[in-house]
N, C-alpha and C. Protein backbone atom coordinates (compact mmCIF):
# COMPACT_ATOMS: atom_id res chain seq x y z
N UNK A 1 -13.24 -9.90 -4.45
CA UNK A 1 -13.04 -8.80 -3.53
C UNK A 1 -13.71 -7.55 -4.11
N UNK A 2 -14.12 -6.50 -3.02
CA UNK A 2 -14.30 -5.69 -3.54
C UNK A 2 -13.42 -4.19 -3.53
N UNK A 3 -13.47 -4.02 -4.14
CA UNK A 3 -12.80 -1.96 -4.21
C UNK A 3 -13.68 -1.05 -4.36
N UNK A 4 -13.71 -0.07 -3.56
CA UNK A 4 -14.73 0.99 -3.51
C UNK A 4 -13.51 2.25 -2.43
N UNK A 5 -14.10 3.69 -2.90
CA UNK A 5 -13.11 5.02 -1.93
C UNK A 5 -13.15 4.46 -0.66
N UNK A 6 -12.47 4.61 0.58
CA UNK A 6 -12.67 4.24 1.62
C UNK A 6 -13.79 5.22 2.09
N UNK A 7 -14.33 4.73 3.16
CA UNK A 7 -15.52 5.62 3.97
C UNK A 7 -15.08 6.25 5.10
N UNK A 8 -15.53 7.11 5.83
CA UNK A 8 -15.43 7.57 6.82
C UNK A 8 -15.15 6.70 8.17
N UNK A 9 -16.30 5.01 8.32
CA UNK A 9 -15.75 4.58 9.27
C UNK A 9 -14.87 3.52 9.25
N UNK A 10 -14.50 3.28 7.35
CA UNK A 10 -13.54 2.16 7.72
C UNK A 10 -12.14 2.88 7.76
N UNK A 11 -11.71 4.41 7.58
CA UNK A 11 -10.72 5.11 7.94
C UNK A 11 -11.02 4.93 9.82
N UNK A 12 -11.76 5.11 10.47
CA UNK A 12 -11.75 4.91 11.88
C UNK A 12 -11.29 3.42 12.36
N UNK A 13 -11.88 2.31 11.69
CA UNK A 13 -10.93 1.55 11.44
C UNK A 13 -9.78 1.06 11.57
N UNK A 14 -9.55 1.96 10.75
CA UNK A 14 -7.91 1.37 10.51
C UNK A 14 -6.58 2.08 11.26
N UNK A 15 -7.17 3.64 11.74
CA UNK A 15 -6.70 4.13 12.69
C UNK A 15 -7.02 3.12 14.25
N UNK A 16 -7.66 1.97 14.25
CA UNK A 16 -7.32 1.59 15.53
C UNK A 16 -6.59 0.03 14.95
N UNK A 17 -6.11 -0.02 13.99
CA UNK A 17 -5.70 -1.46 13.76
C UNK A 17 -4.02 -1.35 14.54
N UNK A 18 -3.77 -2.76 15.01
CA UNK A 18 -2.33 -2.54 15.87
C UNK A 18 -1.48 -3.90 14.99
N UNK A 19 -0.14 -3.81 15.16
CA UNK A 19 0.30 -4.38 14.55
C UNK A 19 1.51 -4.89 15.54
N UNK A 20 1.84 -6.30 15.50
CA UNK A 20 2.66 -6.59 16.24
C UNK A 20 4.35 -6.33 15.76
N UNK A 21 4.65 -6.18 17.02
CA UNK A 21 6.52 -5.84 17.34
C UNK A 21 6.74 -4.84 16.08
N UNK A 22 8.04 -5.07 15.17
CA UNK A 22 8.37 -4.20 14.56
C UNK A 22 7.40 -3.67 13.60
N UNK A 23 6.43 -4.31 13.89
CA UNK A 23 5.64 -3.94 12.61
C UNK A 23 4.40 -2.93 13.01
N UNK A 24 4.71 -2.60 14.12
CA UNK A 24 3.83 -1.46 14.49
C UNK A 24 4.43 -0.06 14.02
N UNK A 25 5.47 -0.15 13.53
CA UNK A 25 5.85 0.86 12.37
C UNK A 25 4.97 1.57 11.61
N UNK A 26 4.06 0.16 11.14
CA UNK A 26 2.55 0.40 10.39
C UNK A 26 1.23 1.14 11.17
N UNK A 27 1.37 1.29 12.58
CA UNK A 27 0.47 1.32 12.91
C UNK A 27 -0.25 3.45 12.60
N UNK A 28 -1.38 3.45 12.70
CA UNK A 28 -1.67 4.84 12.03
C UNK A 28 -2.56 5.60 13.14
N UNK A 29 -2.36 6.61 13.60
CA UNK A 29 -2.96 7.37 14.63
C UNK A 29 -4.09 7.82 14.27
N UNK A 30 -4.78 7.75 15.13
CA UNK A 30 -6.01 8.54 14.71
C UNK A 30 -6.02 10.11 15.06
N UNK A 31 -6.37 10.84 13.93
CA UNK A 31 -6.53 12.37 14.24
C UNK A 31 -7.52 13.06 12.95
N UNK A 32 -8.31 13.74 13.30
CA UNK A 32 -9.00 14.60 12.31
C UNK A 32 -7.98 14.67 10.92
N UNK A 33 -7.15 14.77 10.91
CA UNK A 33 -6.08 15.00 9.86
C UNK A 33 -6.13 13.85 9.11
N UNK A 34 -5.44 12.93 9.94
CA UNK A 34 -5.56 11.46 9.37
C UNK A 34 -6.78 10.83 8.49
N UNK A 35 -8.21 11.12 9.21
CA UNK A 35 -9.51 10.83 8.66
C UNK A 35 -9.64 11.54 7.44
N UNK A 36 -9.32 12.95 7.60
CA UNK A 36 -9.10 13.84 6.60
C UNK A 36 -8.33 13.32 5.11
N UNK A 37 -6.93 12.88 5.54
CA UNK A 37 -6.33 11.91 4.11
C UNK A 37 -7.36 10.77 3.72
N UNK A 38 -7.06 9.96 4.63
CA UNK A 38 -7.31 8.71 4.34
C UNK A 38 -8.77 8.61 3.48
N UNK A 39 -9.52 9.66 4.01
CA UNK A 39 -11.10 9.57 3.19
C UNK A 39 -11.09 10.87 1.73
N UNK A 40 -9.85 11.39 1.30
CA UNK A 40 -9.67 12.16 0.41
C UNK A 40 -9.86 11.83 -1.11
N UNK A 41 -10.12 10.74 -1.18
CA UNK A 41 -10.42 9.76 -2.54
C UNK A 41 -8.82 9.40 -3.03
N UNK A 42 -7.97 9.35 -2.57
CA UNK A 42 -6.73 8.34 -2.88
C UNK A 42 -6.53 7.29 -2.14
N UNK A 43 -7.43 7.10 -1.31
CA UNK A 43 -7.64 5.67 -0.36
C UNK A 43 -8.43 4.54 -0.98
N UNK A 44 -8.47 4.08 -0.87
CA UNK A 44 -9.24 2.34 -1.25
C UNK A 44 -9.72 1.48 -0.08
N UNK A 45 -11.00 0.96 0.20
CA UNK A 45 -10.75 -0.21 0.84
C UNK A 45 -11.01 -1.22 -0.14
N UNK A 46 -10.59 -2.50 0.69
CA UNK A 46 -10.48 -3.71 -0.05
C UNK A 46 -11.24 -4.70 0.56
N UNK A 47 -12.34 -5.28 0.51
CA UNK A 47 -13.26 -5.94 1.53
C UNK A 47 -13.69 -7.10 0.67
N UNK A 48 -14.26 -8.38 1.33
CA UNK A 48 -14.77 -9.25 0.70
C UNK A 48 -15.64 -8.74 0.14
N UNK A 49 -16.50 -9.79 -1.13
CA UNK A 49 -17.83 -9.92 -2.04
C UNK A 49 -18.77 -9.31 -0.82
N UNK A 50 -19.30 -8.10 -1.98
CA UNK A 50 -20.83 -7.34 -0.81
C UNK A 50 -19.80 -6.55 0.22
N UNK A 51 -18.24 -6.39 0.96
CA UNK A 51 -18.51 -5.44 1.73
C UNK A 51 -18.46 -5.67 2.85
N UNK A 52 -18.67 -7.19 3.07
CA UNK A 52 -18.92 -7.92 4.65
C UNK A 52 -17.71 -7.92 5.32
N UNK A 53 -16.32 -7.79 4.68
CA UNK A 53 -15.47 -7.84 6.16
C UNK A 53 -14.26 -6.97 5.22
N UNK A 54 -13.76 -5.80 5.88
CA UNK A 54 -12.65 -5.21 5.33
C UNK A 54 -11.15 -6.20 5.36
N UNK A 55 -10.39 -6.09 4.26
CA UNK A 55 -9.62 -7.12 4.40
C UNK A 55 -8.30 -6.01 4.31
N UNK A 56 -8.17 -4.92 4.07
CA UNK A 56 -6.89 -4.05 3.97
C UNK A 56 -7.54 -3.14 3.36
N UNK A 57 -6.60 -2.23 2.97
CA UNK A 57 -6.40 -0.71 2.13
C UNK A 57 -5.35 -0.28 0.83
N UNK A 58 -5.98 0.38 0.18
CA UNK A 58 -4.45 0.89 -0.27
C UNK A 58 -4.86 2.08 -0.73
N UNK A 59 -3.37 2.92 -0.98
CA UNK A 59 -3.68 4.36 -1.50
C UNK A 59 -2.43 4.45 -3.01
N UNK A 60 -3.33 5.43 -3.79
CA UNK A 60 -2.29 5.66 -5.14
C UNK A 60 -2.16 6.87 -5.03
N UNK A 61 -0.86 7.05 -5.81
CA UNK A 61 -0.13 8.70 -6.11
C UNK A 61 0.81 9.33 -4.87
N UNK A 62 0.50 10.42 -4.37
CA UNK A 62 2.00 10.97 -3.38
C UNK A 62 1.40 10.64 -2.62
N UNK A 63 0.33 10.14 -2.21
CA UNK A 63 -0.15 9.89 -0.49
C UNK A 63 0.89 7.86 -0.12
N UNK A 64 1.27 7.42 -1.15
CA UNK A 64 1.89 6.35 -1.38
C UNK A 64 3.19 6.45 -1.40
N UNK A 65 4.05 7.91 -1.50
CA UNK A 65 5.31 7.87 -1.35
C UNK A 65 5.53 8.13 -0.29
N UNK A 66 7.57 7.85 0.05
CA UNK A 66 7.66 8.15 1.44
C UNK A 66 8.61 9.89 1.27
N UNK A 67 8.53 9.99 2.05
CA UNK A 67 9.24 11.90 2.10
C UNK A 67 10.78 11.25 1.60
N UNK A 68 11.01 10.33 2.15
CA UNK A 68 13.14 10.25 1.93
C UNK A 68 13.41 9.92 0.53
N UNK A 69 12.42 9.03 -0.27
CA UNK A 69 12.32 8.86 -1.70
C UNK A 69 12.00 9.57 -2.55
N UNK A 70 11.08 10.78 -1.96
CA UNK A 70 10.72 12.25 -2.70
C UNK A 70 11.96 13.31 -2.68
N UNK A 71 13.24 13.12 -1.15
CA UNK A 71 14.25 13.77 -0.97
C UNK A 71 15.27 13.38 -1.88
N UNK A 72 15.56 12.12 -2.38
CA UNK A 72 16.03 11.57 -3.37
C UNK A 72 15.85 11.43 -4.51
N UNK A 73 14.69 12.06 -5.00
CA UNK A 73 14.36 12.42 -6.16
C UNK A 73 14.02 10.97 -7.23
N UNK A 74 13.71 10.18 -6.27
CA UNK A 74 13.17 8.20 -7.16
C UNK A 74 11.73 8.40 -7.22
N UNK A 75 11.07 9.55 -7.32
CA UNK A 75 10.06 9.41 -7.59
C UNK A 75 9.27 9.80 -9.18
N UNK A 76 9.86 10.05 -9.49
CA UNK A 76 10.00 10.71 -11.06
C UNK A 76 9.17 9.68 -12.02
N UNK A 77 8.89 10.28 -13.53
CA UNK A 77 8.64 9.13 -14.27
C UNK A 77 7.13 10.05 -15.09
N UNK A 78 6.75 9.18 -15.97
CA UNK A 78 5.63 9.20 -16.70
C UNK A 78 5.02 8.56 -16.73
N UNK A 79 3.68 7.86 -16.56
CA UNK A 79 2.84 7.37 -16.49
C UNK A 79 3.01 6.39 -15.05
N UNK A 80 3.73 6.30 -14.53
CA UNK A 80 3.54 5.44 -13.30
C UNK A 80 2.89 6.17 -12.43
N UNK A 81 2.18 5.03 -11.62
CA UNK A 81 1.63 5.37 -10.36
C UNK A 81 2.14 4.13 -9.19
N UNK A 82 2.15 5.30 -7.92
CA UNK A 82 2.80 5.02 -7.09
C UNK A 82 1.51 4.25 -6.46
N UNK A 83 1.80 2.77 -5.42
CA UNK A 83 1.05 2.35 -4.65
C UNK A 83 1.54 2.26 -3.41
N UNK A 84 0.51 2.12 -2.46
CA UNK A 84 0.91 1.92 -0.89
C UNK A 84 -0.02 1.05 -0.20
N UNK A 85 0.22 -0.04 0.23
CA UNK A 85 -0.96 -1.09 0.71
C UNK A 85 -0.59 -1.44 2.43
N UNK A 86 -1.85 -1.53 2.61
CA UNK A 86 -2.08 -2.16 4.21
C UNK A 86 -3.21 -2.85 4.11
N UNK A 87 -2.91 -4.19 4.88
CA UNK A 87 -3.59 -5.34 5.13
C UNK A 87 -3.89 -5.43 6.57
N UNK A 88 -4.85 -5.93 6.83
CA UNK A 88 -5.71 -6.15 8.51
C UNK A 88 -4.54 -6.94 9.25
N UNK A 89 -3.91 -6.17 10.61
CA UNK A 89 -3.38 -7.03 10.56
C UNK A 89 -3.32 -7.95 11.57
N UNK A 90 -4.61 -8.33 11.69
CA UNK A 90 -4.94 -9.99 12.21
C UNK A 90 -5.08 -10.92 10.87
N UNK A 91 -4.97 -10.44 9.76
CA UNK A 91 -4.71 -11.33 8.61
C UNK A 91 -3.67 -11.54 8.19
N UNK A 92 -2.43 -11.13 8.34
CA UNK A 92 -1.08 -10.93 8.09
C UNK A 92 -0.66 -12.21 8.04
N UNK A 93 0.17 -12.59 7.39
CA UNK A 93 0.50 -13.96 7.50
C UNK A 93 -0.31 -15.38 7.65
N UNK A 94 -1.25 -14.85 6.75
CA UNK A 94 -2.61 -16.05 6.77
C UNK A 94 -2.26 -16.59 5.09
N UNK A 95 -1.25 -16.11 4.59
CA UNK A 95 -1.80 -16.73 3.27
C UNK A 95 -2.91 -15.94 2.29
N UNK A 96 -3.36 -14.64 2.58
CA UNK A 96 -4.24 -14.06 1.69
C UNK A 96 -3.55 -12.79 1.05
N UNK A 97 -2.45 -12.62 1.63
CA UNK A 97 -1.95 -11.60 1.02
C UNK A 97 -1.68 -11.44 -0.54
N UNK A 98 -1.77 -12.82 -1.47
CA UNK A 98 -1.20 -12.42 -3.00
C UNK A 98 -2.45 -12.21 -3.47
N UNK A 99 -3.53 -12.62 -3.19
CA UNK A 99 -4.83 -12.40 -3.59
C UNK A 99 -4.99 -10.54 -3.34
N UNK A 100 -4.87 -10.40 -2.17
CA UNK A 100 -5.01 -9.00 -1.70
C UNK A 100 -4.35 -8.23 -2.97
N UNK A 101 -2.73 -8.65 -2.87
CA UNK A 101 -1.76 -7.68 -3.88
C UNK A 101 -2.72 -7.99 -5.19
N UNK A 102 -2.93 -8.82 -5.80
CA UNK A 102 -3.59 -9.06 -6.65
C UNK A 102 -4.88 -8.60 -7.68
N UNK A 103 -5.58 -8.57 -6.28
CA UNK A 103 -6.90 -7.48 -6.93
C UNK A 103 -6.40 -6.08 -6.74
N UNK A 104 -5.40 -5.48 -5.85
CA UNK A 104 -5.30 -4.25 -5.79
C UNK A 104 -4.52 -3.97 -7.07
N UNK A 105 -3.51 -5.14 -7.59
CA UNK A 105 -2.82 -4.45 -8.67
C UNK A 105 -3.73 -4.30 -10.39
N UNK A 106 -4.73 -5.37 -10.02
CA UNK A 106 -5.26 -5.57 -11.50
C UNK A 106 -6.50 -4.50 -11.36
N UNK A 107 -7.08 -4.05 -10.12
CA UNK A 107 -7.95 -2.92 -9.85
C UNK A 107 -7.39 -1.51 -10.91
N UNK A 108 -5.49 -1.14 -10.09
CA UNK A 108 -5.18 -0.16 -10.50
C UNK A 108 -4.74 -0.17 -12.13
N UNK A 109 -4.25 -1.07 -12.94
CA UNK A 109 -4.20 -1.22 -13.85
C UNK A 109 -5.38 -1.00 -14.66
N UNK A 110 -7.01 -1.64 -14.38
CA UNK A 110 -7.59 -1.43 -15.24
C UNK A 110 -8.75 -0.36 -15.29
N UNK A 111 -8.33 0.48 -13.74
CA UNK A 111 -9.15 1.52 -13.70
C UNK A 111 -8.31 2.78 -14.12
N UNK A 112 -6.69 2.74 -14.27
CA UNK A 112 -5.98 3.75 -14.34
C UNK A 112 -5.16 3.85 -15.38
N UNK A 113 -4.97 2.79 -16.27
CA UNK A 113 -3.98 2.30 -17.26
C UNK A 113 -2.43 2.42 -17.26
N UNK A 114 -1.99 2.18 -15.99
CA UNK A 114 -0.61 3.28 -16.07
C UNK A 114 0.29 2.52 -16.95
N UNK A 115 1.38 2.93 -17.27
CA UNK A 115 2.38 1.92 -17.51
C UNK A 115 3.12 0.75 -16.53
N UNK A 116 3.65 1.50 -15.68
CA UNK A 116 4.47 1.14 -14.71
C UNK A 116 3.22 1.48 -13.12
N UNK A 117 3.77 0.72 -12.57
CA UNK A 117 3.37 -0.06 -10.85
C UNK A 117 4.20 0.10 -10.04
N UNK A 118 4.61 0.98 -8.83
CA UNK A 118 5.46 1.26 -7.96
C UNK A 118 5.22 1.42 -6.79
N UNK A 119 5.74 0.47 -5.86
CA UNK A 119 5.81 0.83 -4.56
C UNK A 119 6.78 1.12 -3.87
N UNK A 120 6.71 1.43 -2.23
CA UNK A 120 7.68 1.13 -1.13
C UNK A 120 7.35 1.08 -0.54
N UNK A 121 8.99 0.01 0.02
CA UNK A 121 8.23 -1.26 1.48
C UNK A 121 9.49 -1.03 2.09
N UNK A 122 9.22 -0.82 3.60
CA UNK A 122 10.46 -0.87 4.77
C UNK A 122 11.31 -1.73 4.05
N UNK A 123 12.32 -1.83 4.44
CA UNK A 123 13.41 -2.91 4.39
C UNK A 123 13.41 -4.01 5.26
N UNK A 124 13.03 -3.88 5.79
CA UNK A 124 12.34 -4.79 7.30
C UNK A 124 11.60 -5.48 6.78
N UNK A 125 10.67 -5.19 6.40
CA UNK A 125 9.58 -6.12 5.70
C UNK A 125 9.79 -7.25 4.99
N UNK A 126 10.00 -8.07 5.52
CA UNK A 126 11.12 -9.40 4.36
C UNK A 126 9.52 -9.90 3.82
N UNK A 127 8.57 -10.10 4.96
CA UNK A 127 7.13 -10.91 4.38
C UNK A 127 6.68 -10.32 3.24
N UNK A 128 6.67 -8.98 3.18
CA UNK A 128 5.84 -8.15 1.95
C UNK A 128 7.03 -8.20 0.87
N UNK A 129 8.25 -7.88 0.92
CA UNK A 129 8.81 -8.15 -0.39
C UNK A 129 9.20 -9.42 -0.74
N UNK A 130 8.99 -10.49 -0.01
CA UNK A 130 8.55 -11.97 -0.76
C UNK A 130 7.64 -12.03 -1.63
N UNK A 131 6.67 -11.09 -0.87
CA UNK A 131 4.99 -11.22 -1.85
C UNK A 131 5.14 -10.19 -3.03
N UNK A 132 5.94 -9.05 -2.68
CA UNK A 132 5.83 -8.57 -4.09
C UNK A 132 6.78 -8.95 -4.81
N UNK A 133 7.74 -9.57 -4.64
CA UNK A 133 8.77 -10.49 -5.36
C UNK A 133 8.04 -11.27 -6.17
N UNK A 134 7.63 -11.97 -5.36
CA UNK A 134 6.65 -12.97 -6.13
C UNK A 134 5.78 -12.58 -7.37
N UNK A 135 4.89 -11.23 -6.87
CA UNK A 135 4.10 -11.10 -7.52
C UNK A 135 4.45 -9.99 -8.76
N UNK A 136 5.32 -9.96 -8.86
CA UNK A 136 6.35 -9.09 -10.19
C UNK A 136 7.30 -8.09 -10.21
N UNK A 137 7.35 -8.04 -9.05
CA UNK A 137 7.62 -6.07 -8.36
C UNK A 137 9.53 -6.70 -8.18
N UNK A 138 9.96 -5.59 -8.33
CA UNK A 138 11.77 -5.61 -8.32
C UNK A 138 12.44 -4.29 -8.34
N UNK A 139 13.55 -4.67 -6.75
CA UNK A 139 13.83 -3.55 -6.04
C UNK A 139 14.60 -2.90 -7.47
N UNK A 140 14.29 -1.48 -7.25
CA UNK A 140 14.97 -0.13 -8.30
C UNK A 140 16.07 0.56 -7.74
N UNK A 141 15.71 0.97 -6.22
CA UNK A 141 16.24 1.83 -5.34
C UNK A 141 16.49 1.34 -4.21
N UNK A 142 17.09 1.92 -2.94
CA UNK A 142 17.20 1.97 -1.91
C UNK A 142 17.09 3.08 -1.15
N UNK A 143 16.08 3.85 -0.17
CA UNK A 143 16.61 5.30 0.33
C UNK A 143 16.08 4.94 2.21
N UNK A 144 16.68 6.15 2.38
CA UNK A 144 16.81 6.34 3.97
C UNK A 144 15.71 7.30 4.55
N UNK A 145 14.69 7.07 4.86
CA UNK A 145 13.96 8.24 5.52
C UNK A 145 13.64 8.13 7.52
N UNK A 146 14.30 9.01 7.57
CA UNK A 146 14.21 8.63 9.42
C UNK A 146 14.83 7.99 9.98
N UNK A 147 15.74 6.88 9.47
CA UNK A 147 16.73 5.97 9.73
C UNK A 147 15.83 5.15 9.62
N UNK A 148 14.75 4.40 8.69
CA UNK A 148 14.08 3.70 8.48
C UNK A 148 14.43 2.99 7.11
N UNK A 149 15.48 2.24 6.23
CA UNK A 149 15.89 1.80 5.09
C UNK A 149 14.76 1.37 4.31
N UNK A 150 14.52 1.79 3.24
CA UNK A 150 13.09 1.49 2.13
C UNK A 150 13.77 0.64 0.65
N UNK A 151 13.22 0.50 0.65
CA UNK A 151 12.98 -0.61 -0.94
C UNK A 151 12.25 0.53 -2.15
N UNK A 152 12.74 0.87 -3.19
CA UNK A 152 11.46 1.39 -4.41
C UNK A 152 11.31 0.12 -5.09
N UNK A 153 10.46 -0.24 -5.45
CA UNK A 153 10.11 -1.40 -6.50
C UNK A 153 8.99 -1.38 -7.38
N UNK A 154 9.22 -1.78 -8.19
CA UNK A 154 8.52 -1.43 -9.20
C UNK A 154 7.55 -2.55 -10.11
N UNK A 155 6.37 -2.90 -10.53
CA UNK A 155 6.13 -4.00 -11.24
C UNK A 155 6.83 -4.58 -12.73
N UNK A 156 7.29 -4.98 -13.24
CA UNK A 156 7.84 -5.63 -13.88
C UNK A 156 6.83 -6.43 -15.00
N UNK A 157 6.23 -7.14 -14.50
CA UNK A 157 5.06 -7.88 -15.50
C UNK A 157 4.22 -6.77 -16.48
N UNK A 158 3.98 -7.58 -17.76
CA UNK A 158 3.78 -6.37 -18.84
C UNK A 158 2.53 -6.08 -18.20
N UNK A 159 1.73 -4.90 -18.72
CA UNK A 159 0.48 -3.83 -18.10
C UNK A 159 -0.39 -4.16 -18.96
């Protein structure tokens, strides 16, 4: 896979990606603003070898936290960095997702050295915290933003 800043049109992109039933939770509006983050250099895309087909996104640091976990004060710490990932989601449930988590986590590790690996995932999300279950991550926290219940989790496997 590859990692490179996201560009201008794969942020257009991803502002039109839709996501089925509850999971359009995920889905991201398009607005000058939006293009504005998303292409700010804390974005990532994640695309096959060469570039040929975007396969998801992710972003590190506060553009990766949620406001109710920043209200709760679980965001704290030294050397961690926070992650936030989105996958295409006509790929969702294909089976490519640990690969995805995979290069994004060994990307941020060896371009950033952190100690610690942290995300959050709806509570809803049973598919994604299987996969980060799986893939080392273990719930820390619990917080409430919007009446939306979140997960903090954190990687676990040594760095």
């Amino acid at each position: 896979m590859l990692i490179q800043p996201l560009a201008h049109e794969e942020a257009k992109q991803i502002c039109n990606w839709r996501y089925d039933g509850e999971y359009s939770f995920y889905d991201i509006a398009y607005s000058p603003d939006t293009i504005e983050e998303l292409t700010d250099g804390s974005y990532y895309s994640v695309t096959t070898a060469y570039g040929a087909e975007m396969i998801g996104f992710f972003c590190l640091g506060p553009h990766a936290q949620v406001p109710g976990g920043r209200l709760a004060g679980l965001y704290g710490g030294k050397d961690v960095i926070d992650v936030g990932i989105g996958m295409r989601p006509d790929l969702v449930g294909q089976g490519r997702g640990a690969d995805f988590l995979a290069a994004v986590t060994q990307y941020t590790i060896d371009t950033f050295q952190p100690r610690r690996l942290r995300l959050s995932v709806a509570a809803f999300n049973r598919r994604a915290i299987a996969l980060y279950t799986k893939a080392g991550y273990r719930r820390l926290a619990a917080f409430d933003n919007c009446g939306t219940e979140f997960w903090l989790m954190l990687y676990t496997r040594p760095l």
